[in-house]
PDB file of N, CA and C in Angstrom:
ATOM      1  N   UNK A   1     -89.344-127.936 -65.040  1.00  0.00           N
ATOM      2  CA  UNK A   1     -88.812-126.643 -64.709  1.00  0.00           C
ATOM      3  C   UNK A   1     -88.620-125.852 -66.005  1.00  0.00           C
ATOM      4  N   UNK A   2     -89.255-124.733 -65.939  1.00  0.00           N
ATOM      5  CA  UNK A   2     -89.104-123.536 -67.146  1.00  0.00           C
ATOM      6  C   UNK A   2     -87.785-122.844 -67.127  1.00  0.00           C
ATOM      7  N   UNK A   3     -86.788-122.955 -68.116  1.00  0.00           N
ATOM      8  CA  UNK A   3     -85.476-122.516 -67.878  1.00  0.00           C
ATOM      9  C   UNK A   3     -85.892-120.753 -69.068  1.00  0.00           C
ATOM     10  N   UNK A   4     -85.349-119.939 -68.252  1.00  0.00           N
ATOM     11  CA  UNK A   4     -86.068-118.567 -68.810  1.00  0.00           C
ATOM     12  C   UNK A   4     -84.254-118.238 -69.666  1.00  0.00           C
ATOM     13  N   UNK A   5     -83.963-117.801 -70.570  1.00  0.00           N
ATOM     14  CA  UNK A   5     -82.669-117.056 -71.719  1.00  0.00           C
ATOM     15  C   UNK A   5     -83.052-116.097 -71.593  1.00  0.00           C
ATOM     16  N   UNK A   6     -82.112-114.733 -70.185  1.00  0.00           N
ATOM     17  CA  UNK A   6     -82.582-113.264 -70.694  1.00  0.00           C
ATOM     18  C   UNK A   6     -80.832-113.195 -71.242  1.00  0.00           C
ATOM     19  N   UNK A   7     -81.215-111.963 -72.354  1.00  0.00           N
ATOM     20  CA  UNK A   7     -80.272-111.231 -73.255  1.00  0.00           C
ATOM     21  C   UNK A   7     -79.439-110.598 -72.148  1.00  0.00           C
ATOM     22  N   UNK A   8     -77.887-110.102 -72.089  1.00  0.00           N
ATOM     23  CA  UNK A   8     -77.018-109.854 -71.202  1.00  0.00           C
ATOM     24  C   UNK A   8     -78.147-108.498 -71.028  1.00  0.00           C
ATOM     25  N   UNK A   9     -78.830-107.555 -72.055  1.00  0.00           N
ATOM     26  CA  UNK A   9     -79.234-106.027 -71.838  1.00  0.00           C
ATOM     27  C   UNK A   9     -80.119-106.414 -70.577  1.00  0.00           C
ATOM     28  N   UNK A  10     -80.905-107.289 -70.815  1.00  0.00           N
ATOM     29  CA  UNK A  10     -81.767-107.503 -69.960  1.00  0.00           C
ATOM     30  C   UNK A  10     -81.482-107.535 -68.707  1.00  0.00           C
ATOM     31  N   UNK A  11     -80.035-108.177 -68.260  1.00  0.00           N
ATOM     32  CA  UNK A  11     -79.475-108.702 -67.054  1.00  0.00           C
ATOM     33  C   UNK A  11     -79.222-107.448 -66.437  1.00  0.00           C
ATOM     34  N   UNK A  12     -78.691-106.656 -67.380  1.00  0.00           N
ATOM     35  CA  UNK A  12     -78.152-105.588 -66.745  1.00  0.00           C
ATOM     36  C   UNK A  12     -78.999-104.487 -66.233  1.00  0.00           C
ATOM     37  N   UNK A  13     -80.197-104.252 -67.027  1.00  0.00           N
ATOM     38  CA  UNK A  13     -80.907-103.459 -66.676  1.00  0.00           C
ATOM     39  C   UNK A  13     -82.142-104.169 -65.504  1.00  0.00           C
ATOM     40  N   UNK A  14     -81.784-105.583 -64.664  1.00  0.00           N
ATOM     41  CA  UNK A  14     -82.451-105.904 -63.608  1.00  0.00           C
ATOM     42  C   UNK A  14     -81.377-105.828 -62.718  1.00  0.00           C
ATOM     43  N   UNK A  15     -80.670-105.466 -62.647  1.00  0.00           N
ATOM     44  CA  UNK A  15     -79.441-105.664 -61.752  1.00  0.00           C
ATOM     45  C   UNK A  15     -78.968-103.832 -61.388  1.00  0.00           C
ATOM     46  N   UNK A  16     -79.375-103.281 -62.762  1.00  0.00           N
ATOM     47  CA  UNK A  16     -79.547-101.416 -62.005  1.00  0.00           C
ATOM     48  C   UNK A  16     -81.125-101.254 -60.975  1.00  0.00           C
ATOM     49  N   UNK A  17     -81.744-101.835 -61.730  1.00  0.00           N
ATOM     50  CA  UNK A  17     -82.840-101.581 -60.670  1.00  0.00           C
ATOM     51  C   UNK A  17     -82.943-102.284 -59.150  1.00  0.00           C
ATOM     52  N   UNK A  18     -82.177-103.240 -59.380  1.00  0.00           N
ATOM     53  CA  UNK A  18     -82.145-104.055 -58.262  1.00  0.00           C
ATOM     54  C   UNK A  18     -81.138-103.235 -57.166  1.00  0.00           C
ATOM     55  N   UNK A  19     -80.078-103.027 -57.513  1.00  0.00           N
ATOM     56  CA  UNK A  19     -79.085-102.167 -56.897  1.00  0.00           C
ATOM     57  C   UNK A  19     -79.702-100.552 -56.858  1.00  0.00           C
ATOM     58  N   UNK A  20     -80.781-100.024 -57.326  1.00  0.00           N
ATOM     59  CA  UNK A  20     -81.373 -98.887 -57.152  1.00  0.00           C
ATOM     60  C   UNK A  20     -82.359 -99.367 -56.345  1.00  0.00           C
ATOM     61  N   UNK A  21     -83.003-100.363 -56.004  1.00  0.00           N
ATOM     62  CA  UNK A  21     -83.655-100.441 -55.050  1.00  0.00           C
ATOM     63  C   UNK A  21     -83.186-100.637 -53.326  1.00  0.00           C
ATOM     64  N   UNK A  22     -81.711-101.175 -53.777  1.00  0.00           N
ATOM     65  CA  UNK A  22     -81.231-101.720 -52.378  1.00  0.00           C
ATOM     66  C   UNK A  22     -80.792-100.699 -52.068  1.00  0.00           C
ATOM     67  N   UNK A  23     -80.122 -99.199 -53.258  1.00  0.00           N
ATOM     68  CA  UNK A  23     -79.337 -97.891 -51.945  1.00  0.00           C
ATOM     69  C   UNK A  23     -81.047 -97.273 -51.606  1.00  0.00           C
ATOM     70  N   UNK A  24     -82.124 -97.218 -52.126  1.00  0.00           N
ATOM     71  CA  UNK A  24     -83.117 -96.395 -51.641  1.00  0.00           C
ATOM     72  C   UNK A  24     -83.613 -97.119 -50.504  1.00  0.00           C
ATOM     73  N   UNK A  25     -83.397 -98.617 -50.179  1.00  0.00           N
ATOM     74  CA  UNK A  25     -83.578 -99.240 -49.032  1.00  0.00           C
ATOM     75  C   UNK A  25     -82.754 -98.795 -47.770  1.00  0.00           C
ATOM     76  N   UNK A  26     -81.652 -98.791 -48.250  1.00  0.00           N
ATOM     77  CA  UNK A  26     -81.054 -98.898 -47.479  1.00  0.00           C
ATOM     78  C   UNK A  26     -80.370 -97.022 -46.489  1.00  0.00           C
ATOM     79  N   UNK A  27     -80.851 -96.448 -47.552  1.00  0.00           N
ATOM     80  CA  UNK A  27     -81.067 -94.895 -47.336  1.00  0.00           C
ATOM     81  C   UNK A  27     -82.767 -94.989 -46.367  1.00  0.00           C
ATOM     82  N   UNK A  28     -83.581 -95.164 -46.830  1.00  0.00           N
ATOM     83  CA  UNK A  28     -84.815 -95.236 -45.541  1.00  0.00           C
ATOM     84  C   UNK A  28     -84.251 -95.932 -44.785  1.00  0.00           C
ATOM     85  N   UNK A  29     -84.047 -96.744 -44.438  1.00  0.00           N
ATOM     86  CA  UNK A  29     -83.889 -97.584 -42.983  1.00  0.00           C
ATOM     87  C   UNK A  29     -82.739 -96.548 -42.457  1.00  0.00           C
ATOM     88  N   UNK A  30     -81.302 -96.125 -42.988  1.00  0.00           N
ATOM     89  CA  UNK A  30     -80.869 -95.053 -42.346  1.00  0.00           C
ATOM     90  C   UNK A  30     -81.092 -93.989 -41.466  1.00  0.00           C
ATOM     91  N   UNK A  31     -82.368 -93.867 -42.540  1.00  0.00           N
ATOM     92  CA  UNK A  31     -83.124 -92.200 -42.023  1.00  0.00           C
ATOM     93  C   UNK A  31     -84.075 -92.901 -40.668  1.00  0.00           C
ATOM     94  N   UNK A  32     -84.559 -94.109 -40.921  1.00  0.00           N
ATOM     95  CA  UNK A  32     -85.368 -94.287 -39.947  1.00  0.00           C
ATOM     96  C   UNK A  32     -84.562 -94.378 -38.471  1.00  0.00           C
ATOM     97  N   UNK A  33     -83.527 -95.443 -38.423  1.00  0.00           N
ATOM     98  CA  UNK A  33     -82.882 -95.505 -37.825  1.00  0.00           C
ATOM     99  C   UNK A  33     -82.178 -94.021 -36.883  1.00  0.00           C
ATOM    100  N   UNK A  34     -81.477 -93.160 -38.135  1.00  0.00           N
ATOM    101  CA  UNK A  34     -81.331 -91.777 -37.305  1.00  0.00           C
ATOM    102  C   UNK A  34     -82.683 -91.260 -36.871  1.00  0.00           C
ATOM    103  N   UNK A  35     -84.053 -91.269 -37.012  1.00  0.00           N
ATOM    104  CA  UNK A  35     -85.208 -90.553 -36.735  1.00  0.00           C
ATOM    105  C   UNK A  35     -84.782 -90.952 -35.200  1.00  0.00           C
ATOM    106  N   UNK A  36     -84.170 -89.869 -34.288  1.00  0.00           N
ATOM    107  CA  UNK A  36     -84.196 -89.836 -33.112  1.00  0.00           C
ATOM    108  C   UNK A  36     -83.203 -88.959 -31.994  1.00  0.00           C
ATOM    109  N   UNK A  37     -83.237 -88.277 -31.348  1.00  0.00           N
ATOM    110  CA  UNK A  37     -83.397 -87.008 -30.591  1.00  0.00           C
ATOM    111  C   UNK A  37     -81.386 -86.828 -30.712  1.00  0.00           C
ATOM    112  N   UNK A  38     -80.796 -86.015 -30.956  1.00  0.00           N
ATOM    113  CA  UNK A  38     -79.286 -85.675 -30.571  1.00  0.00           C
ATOM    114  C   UNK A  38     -78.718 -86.542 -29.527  1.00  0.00           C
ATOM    115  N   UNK A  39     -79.239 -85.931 -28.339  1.00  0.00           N
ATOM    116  CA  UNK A  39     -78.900 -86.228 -26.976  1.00  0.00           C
ATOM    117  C   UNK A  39     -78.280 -87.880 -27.353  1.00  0.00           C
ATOM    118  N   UNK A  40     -78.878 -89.012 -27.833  1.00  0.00           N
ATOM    119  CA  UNK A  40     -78.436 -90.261 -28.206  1.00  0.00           C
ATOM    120  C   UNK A  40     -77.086 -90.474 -28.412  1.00  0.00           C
ATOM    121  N   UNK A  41     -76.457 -89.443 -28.976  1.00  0.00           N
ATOM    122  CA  UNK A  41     -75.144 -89.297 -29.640  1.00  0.00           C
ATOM    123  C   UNK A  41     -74.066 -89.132 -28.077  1.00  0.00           C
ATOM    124  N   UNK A  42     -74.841 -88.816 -27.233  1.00  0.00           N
ATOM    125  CA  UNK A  42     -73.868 -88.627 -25.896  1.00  0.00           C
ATOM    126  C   UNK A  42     -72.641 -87.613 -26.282  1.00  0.00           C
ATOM    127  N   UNK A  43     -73.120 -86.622 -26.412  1.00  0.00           N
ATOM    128  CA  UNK A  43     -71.873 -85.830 -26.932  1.00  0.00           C
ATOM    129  C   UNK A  43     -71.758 -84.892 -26.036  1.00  0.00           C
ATOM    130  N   UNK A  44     -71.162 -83.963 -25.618  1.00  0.00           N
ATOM    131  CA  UNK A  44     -70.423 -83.144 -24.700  1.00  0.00           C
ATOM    132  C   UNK A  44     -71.843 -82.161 -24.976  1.00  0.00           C
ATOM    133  N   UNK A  45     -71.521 -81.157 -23.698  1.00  0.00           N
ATOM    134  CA  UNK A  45     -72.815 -80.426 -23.284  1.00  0.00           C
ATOM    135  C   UNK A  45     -72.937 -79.136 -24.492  1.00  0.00           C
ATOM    136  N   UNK A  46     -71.341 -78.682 -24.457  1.00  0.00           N
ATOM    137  CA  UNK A  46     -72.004 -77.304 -25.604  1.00  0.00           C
ATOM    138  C   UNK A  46     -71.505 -77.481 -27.021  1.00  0.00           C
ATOM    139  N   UNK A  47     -71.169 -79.161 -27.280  1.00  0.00           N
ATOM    140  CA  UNK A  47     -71.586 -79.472 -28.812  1.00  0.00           C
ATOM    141  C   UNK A  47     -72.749 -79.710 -28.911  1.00  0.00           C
ATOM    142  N   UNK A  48     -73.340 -80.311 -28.026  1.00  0.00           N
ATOM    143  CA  UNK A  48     -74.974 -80.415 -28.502  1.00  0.00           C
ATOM    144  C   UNK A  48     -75.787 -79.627 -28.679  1.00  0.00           C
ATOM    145  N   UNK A  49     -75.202 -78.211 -27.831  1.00  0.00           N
ATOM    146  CA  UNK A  49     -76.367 -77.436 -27.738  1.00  0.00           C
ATOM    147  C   UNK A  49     -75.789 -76.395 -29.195  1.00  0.00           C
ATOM    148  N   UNK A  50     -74.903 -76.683 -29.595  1.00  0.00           N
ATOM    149  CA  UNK A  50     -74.422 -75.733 -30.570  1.00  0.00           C
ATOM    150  C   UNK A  50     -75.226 -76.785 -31.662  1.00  0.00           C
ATOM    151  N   UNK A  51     -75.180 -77.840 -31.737  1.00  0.00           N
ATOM    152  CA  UNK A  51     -75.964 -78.435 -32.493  1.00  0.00           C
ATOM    153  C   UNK A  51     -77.623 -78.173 -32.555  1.00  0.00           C
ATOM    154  N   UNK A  52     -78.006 -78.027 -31.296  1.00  0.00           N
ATOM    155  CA  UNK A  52     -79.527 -77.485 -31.250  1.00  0.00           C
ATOM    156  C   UNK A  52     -79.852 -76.487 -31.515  1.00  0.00           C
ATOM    157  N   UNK A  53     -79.401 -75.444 -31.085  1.00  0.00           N
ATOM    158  CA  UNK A  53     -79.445 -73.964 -31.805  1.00  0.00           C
ATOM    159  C   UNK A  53     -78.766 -73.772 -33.386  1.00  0.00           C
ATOM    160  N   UNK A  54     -78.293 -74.666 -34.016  1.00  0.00           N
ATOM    161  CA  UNK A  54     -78.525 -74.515 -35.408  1.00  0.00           C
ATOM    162  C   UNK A  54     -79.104 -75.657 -35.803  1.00  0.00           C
ATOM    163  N   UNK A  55     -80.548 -76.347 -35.010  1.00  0.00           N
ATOM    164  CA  UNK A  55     -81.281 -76.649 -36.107  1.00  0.00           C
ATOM    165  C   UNK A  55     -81.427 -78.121 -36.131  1.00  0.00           C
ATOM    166  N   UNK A  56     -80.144 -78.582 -35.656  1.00  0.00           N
ATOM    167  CA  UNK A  56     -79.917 -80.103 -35.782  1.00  0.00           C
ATOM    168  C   UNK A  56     -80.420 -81.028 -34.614  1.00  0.00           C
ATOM    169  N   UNK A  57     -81.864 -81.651 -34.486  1.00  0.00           N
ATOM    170  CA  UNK A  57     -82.539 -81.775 -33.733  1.00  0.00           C
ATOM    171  C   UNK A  57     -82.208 -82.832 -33.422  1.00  0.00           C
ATOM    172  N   UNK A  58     -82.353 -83.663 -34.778  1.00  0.00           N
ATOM    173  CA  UNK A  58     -82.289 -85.343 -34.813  1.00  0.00           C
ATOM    174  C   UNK A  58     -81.021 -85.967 -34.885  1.00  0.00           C
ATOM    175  N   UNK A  59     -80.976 -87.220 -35.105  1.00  0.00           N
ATOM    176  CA  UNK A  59     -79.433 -87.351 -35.620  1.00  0.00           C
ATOM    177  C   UNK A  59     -79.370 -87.882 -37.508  1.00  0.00           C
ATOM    178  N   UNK A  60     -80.624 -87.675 -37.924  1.00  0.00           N
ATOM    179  CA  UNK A  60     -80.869 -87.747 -39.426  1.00  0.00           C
ATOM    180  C   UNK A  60     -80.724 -86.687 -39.840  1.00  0.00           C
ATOM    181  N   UNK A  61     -80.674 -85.451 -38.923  1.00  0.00           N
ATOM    182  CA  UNK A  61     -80.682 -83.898 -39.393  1.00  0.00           C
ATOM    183  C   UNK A  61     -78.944 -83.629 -39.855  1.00  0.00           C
ATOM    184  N   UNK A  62     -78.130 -84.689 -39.191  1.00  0.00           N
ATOM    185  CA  UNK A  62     -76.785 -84.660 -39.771  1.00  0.00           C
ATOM    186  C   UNK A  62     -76.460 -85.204 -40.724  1.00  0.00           C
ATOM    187  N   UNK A  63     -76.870 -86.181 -41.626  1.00  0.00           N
ATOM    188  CA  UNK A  63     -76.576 -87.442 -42.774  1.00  0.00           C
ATOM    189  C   UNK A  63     -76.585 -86.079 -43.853  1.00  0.00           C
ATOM    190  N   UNK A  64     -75.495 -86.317 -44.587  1.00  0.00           N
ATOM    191  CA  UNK A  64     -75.372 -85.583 -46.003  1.00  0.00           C
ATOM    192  C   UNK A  64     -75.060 -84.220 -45.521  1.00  0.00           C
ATOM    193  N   UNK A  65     -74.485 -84.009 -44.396  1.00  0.00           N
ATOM    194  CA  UNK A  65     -74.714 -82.704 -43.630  1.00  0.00           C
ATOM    195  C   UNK A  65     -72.531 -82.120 -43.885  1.00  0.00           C
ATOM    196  N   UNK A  66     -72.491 -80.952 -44.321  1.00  0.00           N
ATOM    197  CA  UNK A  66     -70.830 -80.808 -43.893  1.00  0.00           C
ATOM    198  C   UNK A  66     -70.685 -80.073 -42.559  1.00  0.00           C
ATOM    199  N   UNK A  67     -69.952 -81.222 -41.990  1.00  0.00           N
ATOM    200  CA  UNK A  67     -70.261 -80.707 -40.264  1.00  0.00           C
ATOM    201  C   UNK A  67     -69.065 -79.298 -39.773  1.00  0.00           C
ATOM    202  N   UNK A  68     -68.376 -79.048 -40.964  1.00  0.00           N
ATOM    203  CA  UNK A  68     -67.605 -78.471 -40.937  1.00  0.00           C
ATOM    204  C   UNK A  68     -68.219 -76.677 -41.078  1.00  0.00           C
ATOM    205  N   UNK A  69     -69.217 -76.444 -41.886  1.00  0.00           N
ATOM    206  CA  UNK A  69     -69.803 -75.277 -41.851  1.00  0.00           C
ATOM    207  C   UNK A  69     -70.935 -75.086 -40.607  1.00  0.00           C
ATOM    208  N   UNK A  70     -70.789 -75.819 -39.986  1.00  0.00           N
ATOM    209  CA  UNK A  70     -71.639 -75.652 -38.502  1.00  0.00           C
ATOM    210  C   UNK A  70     -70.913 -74.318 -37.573  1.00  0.00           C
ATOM    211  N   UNK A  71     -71.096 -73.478 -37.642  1.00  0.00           N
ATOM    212  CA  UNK A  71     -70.689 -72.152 -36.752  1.00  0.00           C
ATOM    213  C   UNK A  71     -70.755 -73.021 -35.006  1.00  0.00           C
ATOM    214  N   UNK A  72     -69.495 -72.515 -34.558  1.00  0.00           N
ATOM    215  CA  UNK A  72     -69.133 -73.154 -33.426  1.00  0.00           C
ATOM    216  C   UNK A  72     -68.424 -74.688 -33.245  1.00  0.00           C
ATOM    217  N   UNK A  73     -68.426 -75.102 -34.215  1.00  0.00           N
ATOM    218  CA  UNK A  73     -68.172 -76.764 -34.334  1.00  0.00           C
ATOM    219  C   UNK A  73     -66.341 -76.744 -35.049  1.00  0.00           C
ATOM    220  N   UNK A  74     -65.756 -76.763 -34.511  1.00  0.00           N
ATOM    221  CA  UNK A  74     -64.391 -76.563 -34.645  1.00  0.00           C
ATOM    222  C   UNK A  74     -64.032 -77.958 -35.046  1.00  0.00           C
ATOM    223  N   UNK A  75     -62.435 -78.494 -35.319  1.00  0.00           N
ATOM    224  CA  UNK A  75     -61.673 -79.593 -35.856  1.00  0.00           C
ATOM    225  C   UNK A  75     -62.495 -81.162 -34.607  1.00  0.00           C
ATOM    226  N   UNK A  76     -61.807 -80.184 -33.409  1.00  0.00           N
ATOM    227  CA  UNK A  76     -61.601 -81.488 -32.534  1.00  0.00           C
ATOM    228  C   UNK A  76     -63.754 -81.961 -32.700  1.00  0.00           C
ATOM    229  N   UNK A  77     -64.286 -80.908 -32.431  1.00  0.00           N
ATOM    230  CA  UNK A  77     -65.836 -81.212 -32.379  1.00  0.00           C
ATOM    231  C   UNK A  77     -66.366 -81.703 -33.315  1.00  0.00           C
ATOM    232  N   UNK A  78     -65.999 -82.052 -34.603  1.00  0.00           N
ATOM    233  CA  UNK A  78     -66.503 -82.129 -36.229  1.00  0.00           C
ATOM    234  C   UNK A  78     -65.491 -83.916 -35.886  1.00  0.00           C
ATOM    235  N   UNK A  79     -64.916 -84.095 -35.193  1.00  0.00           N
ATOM    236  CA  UNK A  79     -63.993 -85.192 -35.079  1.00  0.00           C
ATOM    237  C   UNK A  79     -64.934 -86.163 -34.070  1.00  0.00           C
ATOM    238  N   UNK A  80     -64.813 -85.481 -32.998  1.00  0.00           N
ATOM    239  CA  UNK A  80     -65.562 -86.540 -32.229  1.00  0.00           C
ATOM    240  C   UNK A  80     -67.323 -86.460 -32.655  1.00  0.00           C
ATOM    241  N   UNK A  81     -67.975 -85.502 -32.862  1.00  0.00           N
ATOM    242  CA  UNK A  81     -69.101 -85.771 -33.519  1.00  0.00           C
ATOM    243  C   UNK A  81     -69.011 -86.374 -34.674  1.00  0.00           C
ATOM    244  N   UNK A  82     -68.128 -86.805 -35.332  1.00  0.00           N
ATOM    245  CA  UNK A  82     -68.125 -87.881 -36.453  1.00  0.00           C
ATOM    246  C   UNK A  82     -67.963 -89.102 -36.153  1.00  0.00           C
ATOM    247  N   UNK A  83     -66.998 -89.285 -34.742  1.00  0.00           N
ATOM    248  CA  UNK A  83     -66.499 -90.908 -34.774  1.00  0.00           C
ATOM    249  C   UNK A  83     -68.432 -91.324 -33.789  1.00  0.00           C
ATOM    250  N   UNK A  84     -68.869 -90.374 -32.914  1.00  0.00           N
ATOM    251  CA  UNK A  84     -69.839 -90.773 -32.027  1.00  0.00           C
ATOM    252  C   UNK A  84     -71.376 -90.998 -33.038  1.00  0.00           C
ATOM    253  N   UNK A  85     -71.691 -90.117 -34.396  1.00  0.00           N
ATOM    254  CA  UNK A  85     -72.443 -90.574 -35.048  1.00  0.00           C
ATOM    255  C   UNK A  85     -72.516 -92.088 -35.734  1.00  0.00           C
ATOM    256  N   UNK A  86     -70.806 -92.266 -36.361  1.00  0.00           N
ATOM    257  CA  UNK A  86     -70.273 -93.570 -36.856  1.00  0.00           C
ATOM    258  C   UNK A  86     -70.512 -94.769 -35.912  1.00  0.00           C
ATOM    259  N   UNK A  87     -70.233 -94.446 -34.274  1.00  0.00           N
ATOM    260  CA  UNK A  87     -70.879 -95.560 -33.051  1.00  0.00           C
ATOM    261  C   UNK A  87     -71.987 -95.489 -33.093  1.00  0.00           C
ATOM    262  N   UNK A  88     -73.158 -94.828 -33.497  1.00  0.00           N
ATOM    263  CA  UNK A  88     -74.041 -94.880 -33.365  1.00  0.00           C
ATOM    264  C   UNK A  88     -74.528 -95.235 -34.335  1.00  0.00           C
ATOM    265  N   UNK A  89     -74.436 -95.530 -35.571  1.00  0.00           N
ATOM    266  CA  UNK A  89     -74.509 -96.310 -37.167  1.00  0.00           C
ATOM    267  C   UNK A  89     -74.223 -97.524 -36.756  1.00  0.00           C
ATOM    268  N   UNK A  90     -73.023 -97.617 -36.278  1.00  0.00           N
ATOM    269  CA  UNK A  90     -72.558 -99.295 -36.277  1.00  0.00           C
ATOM    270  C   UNK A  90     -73.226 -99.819 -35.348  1.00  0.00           C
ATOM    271  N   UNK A  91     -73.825 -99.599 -34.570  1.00  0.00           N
ATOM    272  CA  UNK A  91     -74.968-100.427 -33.065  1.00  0.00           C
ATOM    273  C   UNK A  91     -76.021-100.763 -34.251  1.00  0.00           C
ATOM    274  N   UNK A  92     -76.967-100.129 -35.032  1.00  0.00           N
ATOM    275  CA  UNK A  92     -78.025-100.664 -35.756  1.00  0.00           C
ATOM    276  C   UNK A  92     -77.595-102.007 -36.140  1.00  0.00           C
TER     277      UNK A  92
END
């Protein structure tokens, strides 16, 4: 068995790339995962559609999104469209 001595620099700079590979992993499979229609989210009839008429088709169209500047999307709606996206994260 070949026993390999990397220098701590070394360690560290496989261990950023390694951890830069796992959030860009783990950011696609996200996106893939959201790649799929609102309606999924089961959300009340005129949050969704306030969601469709500005745009927000998918449920990847919300990730990185402040749900708070959504015109029409008030406290309680920015609330339960947060906990029903979060149920819908945690099923994957």
């Amino acid at each position: 068995m070949v026993e390999v001595k990397l220098k701590k620099s070394q360690i560290k700079k496989i261990n950023k790339k390694l951890l830069d590979s796992l959030q860009n992993y783990r950011k696609t499979m996200s996106l893939m995962v959201g790649d799929v229609p609102i309606g999924v989210l089961c959300l009340p009839k005129a949050t969704e559609k306030v969601l469709l008429n500005s745009g927000f088709l998918r449920v990847y169209d919300l990730f990185d999104c402040d749900l708070t500047k959504i015109k029409g999307i008030g406290k309680v709606r920015v609330r339960d469209l947060a906990a029903s996206v979060d149920q819908f994260l945690s099923m994957r």
